[in-house]
C-alpha atoms as a PDB file:
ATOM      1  CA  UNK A   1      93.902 107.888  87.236  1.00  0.00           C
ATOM      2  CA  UNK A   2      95.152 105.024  85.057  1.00  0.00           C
ATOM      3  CA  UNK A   3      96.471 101.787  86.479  1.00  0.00           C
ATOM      4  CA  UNK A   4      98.628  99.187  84.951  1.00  0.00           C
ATOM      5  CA  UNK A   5      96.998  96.739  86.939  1.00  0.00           C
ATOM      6  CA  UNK A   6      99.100  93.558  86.480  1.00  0.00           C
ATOM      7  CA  UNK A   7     101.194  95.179  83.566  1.00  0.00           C
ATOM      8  CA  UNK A   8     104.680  95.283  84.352  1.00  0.00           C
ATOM      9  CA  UNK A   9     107.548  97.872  82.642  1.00  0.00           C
ATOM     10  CA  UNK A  10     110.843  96.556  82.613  1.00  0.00           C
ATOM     11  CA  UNK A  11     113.828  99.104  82.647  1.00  0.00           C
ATOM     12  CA  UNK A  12     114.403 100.704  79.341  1.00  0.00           C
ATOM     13  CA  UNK A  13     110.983  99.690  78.253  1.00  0.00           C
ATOM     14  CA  UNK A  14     108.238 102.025  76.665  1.00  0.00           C
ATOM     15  CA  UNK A  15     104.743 101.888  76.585  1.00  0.00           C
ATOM     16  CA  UNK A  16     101.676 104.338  75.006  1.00  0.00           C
ATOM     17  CA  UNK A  17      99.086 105.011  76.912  1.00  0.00           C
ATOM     18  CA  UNK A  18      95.660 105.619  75.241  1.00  0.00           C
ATOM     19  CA  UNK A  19      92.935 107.888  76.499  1.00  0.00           C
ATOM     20  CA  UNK A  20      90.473 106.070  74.296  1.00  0.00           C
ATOM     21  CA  UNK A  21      89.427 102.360  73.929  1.00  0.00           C
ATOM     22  CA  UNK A  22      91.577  99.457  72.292  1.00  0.00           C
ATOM     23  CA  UNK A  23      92.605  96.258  72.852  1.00  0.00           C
ATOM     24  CA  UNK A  24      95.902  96.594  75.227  1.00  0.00           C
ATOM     25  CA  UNK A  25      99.378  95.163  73.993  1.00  0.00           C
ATOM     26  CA  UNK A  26     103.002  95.056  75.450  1.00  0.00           C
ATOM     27  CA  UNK A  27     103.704  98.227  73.931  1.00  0.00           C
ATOM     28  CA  UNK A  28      99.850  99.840  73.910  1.00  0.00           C
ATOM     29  CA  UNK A  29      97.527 100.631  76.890  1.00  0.00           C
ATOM     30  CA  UNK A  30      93.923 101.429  76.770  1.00  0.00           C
ATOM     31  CA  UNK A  31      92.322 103.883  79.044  1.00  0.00           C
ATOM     32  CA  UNK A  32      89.016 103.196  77.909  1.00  0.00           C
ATOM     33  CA  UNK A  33      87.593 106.574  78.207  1.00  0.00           C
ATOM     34  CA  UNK A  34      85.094 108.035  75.759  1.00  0.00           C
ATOM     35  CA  UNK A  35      85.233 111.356  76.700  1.00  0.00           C
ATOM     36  CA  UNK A  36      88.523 113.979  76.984  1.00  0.00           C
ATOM     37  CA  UNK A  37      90.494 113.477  79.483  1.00  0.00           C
ATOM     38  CA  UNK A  38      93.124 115.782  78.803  1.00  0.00           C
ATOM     39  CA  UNK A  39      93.125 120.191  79.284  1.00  0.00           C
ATOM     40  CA  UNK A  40      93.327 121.412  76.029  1.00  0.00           C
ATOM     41  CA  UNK A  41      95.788 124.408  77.324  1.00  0.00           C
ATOM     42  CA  UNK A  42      98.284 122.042  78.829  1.00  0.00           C
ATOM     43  CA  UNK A  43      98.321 118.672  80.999  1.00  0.00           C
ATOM     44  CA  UNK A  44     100.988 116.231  82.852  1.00  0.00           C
ATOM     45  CA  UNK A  45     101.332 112.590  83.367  1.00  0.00           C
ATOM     46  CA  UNK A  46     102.820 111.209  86.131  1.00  0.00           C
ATOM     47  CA  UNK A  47     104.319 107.849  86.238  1.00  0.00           C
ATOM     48  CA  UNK A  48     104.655 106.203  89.930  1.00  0.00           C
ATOM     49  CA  UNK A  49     105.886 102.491  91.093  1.00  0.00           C
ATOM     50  CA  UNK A  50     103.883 100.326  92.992  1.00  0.00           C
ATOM     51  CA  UNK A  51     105.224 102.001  95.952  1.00  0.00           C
ATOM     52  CA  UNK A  52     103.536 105.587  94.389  1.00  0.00           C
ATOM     53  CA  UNK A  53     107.102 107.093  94.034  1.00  0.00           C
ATOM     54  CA  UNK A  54     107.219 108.984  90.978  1.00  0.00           C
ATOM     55  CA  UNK A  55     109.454 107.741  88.431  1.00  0.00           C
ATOM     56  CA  UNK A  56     108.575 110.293  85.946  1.00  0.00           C
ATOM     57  CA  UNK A  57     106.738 112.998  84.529  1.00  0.00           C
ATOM     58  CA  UNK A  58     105.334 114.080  80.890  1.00  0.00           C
ATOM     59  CA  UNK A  59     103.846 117.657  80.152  1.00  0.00           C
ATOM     60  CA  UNK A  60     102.694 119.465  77.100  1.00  0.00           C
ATOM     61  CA  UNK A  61     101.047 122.425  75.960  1.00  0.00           C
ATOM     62  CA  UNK A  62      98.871 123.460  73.699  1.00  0.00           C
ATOM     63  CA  UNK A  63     102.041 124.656  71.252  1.00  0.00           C
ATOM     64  CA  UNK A  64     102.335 122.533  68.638  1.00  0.00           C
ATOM     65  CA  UNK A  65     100.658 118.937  67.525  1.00  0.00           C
ATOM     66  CA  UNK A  66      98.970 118.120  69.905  1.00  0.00           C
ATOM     67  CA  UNK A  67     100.629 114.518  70.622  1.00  0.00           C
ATOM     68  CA  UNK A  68     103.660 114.431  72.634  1.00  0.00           C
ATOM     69  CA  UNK A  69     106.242 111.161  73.340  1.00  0.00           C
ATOM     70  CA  UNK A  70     108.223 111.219  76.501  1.00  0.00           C
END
């Protein structure tokens, strides 16, 4: 699980997240993983509020690039 910590999204905002290391950014979040993290076949993100209520939801599959932007 990722947290924002003290990062805050406004409404009609975007941000990346990254799996790997980086320095993080209004628009870029590091992970700071150095191994996979993601199921090669398919995955899902799941964005949730402070509360935990889920706000959103991001899946892919294994058709295609590889990246996905939701």
């Amino acid at each position: 699980m990722y947290k924002f910590g003290t990062f805050s999204l406004g409404g009609s905002k975007w941000v990346r997240i990254h799996t790997g290391k980086g320095t993080d950014t209004s628009t870029d979040r590091y992970w700071g993983r150095d191994w996979y993290v993601w199921n090669n076949s398919g995955d899902k993100a799941y964005l949730r509020n402070a509360d935990f209520v889920l706000r959103d939801t991001c899946e892919w599959t294994s058709v295609g690039s590889g990246y996905k932007w939701c």
